[in-house]
N, C-alpha and C. Protein backbone atom coordinates (compact mmCIF):
# COMPACT_ATOMS: atom_id res chain seq x y z
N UNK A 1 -13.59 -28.38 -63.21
CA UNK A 1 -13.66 -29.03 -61.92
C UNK A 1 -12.46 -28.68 -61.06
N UNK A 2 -11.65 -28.58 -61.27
CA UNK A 2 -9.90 -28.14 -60.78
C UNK A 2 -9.89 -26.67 -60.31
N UNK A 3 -10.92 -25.68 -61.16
CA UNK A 3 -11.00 -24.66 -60.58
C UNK A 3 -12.00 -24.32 -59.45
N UNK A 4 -12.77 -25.23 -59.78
CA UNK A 4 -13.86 -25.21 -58.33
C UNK A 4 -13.26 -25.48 -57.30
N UNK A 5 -12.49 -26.87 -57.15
CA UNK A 5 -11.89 -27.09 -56.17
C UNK A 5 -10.94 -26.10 -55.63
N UNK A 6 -9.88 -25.16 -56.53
CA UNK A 6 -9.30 -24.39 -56.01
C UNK A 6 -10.02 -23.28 -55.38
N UNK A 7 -11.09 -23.19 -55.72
CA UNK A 7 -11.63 -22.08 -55.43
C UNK A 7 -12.42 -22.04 -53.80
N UNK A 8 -12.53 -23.65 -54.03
CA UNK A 8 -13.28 -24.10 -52.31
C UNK A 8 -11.75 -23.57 -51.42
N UNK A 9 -10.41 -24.60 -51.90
CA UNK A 9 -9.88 -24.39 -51.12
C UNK A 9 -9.09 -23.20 -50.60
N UNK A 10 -9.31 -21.94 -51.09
CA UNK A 10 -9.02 -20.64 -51.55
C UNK A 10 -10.13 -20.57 -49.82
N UNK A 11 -11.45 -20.65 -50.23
CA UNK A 11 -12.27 -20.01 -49.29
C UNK A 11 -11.87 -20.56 -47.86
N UNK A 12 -11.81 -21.87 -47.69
CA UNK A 12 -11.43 -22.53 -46.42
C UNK A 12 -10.17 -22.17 -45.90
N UNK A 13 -9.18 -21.64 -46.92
CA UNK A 13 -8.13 -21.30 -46.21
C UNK A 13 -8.37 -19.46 -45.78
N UNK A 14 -9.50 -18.72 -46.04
CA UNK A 14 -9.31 -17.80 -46.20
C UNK A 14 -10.36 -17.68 -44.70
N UNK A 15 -11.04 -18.33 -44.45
CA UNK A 15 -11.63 -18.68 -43.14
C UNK A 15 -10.95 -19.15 -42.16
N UNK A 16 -10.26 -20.24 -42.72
CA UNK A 16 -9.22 -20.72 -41.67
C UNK A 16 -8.17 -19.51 -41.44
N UNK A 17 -7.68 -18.58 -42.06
CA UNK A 17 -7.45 -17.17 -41.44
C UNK A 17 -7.80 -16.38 -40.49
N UNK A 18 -9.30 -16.35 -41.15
CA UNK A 18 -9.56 -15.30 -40.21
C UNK A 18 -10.30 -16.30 -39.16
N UNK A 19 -10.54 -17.58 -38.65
CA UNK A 19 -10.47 -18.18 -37.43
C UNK A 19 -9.34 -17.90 -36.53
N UNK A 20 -7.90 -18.12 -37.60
CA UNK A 20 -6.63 -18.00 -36.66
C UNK A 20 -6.45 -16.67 -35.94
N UNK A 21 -7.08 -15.43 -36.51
CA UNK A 21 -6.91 -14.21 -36.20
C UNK A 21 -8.20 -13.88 -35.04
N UNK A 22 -8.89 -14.21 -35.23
CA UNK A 22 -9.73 -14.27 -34.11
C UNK A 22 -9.64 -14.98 -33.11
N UNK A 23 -8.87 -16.31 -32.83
CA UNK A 23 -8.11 -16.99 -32.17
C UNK A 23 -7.29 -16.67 -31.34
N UNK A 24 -6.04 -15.07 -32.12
CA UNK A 24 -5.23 -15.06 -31.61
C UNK A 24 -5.73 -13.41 -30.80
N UNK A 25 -6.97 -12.86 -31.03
CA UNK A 25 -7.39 -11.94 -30.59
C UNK A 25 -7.47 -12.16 -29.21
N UNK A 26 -9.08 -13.77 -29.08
CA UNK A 26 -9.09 -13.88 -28.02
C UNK A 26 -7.86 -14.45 -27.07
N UNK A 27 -7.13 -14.96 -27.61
CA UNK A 27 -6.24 -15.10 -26.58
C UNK A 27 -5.52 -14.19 -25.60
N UNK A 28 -4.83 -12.76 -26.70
CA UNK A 28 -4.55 -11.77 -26.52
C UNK A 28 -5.31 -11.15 -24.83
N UNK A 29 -6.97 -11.26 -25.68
CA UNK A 29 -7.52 -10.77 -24.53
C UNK A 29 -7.99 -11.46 -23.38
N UNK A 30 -7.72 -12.74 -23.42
CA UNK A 30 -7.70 -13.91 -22.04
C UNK A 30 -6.41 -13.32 -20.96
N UNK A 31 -4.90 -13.04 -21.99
CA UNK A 31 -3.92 -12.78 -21.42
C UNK A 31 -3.92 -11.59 -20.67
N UNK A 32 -4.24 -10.64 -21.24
CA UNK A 32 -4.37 -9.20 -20.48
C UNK A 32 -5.22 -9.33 -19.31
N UNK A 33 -6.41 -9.87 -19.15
CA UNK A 33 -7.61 -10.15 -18.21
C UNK A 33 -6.68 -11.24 -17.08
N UNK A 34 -5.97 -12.19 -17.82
CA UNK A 34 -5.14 -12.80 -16.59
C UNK A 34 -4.45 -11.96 -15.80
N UNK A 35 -3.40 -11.08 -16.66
CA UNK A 35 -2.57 -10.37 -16.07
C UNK A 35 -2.64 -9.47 -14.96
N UNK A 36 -4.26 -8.82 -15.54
CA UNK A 36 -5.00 -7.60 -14.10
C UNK A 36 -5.56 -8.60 -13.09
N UNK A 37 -5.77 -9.44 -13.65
CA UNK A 37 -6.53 -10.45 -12.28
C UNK A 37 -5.51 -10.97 -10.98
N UNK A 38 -4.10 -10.92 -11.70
CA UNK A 38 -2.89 -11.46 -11.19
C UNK A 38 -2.33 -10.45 -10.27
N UNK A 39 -2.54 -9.40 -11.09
CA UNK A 39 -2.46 -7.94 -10.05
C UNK A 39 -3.18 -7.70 -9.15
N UNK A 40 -4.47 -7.70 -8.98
CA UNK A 40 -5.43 -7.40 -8.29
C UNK A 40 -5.58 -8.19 -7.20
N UNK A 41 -5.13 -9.27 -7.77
CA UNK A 41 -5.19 -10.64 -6.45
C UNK A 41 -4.18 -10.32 -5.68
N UNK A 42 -2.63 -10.17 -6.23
CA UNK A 42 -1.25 -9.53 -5.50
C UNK A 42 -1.81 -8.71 -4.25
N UNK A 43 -2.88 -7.26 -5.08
CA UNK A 43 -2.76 -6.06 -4.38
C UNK A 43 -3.81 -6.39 -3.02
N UNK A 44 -4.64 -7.58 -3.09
CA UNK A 44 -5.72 -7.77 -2.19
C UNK A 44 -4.51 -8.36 -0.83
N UNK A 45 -3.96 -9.55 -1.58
CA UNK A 45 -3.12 -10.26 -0.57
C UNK A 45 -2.51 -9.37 0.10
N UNK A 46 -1.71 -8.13 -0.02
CA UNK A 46 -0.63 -7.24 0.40
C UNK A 46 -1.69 -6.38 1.33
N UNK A 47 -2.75 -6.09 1.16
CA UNK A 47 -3.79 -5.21 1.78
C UNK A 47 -4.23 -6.22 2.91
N UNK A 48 -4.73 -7.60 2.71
CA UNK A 48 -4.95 -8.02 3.70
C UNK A 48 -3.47 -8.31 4.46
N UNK A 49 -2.35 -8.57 4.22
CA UNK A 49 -1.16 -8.85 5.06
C UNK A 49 -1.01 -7.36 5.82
N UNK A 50 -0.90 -7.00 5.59
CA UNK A 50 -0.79 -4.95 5.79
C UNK A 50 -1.72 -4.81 7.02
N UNK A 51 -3.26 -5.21 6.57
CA UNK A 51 -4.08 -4.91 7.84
C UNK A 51 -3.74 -6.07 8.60
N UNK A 52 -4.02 -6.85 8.94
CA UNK A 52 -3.49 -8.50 10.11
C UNK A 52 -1.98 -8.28 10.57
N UNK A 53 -1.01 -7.28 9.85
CA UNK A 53 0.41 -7.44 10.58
C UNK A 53 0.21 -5.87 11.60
N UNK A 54 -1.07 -4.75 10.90
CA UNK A 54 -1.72 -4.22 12.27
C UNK A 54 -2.33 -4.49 13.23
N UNK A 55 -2.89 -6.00 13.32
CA UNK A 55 -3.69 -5.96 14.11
C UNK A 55 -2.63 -6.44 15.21
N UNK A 56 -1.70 -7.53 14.67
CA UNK A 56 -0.98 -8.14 15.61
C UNK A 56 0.24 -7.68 16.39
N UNK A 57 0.64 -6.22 15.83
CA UNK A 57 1.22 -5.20 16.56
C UNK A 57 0.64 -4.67 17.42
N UNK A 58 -0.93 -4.36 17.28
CA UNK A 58 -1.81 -3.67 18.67
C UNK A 58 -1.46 -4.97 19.41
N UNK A 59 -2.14 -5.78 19.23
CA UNK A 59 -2.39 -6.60 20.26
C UNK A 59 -1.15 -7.21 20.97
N UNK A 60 0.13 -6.55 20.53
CA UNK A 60 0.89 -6.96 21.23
C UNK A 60 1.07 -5.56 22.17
N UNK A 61 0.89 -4.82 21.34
CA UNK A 61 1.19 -3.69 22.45
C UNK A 61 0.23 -3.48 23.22
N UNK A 62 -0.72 -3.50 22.78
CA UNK A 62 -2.14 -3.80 24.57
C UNK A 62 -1.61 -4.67 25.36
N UNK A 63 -1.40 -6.11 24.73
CA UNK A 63 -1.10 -6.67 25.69
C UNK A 63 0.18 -6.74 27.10
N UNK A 64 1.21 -6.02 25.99
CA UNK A 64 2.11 -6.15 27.17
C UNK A 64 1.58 -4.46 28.28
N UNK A 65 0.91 -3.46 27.71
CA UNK A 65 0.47 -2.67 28.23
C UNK A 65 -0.20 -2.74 29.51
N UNK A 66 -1.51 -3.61 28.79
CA UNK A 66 -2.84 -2.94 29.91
C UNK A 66 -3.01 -4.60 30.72
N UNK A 67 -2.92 -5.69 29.87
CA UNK A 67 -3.01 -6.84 30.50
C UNK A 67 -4.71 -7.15 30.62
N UNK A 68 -5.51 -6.17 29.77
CA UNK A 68 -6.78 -6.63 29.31
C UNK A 68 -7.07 -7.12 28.01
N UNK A 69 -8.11 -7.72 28.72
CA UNK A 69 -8.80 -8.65 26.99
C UNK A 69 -9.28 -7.34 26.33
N UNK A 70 -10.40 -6.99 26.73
CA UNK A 70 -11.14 -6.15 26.98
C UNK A 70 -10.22 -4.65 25.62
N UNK A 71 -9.26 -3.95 26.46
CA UNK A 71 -8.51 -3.11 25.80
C UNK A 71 -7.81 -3.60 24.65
N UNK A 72 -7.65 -5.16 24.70
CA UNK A 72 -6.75 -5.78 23.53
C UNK A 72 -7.49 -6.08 22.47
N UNK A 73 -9.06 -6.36 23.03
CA UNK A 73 -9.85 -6.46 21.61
C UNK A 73 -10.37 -4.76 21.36
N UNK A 74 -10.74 -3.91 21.57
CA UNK A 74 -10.54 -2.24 21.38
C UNK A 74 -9.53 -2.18 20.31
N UNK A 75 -8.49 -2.27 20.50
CA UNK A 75 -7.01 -1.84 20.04
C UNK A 75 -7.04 -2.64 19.08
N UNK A 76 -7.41 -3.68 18.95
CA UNK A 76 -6.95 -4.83 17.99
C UNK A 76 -7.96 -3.84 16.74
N UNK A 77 -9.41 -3.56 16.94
CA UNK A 77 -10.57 -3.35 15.72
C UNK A 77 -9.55 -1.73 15.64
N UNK A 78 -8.85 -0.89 16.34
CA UNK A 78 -8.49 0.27 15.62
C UNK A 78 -7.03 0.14 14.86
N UNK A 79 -6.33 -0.91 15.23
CA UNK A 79 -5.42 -1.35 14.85
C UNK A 79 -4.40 -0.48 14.14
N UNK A 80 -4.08 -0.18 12.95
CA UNK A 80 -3.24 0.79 13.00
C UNK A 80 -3.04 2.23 13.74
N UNK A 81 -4.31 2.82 13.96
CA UNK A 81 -4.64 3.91 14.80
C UNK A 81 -3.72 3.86 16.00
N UNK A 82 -4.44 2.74 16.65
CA UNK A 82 -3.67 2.30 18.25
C UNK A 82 -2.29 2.40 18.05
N UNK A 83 -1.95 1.68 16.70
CA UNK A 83 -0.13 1.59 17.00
C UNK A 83 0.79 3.15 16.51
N UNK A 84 -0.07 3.86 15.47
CA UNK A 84 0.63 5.18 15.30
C UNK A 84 0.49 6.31 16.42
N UNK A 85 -1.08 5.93 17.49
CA UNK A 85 -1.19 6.59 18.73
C UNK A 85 -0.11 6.30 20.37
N UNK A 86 0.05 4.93 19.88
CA UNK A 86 1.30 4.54 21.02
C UNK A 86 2.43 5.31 20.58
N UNK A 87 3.12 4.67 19.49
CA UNK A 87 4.25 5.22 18.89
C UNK A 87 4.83 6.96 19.14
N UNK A 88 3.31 7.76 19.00
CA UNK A 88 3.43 8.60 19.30
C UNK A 88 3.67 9.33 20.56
N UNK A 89 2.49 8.80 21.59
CA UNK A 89 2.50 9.13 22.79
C UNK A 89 4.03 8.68 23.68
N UNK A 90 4.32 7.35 22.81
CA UNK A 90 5.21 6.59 23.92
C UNK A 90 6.84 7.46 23.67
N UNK A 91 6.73 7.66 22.73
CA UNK A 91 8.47 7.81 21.67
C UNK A 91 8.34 9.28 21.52
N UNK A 92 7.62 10.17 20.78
CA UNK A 92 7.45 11.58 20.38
C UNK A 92 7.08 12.28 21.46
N UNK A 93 6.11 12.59 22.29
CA UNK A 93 5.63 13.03 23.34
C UNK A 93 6.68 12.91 24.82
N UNK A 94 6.56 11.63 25.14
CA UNK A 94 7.28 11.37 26.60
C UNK A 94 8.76 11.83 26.05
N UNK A 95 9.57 11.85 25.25
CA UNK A 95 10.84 12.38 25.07
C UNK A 95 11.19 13.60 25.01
């Protein structure tokens, strides 16, 4: 009877192993999946800050420009375009 019992508790601990190891698998792979998600979210935020800090450079430079809505919403949808085309025309060209 003493050896049966050891023998149960032999198996339960030998399960309770490989639970812990599969345990520590998935965790492993919860962590990595956090980590790219953490990145990816970073790289979205920086992409959307990037495009909106173009838009609000056109639209400042239309605006103090042309003094239209009209040209300020144009400039605003090409947005970086407009501001590397000013930059250019205004600074590289006229000098």
């Amino acid at each position: 009877m003493k050896d049966s019992d050891y023998c149960e508790e032999e198996n339960e601990y030998q399960t309770a192993e490989e639970r812990i190891e599969e345990l520590e698998a998935r965790l492993e792979e919860l962590e990595d999946n956090h980590s790219s998600t953490s990145s990816s979210l970073a790289i979205a935020i920086l992409k959307f800050i990037f495009y909106v800090w173009g838009i609000v450079v056109s639209l400042v430079i239309s605006l103090s420009n042309y003094d239209s809505v009209l040209w300020t919403i144009i400039h605003a949808i090409l947005s970086w375009l407009y501001v590397i085309y000013y930059v250019v025309v205004k600074y590289i060209i006229q000098s």
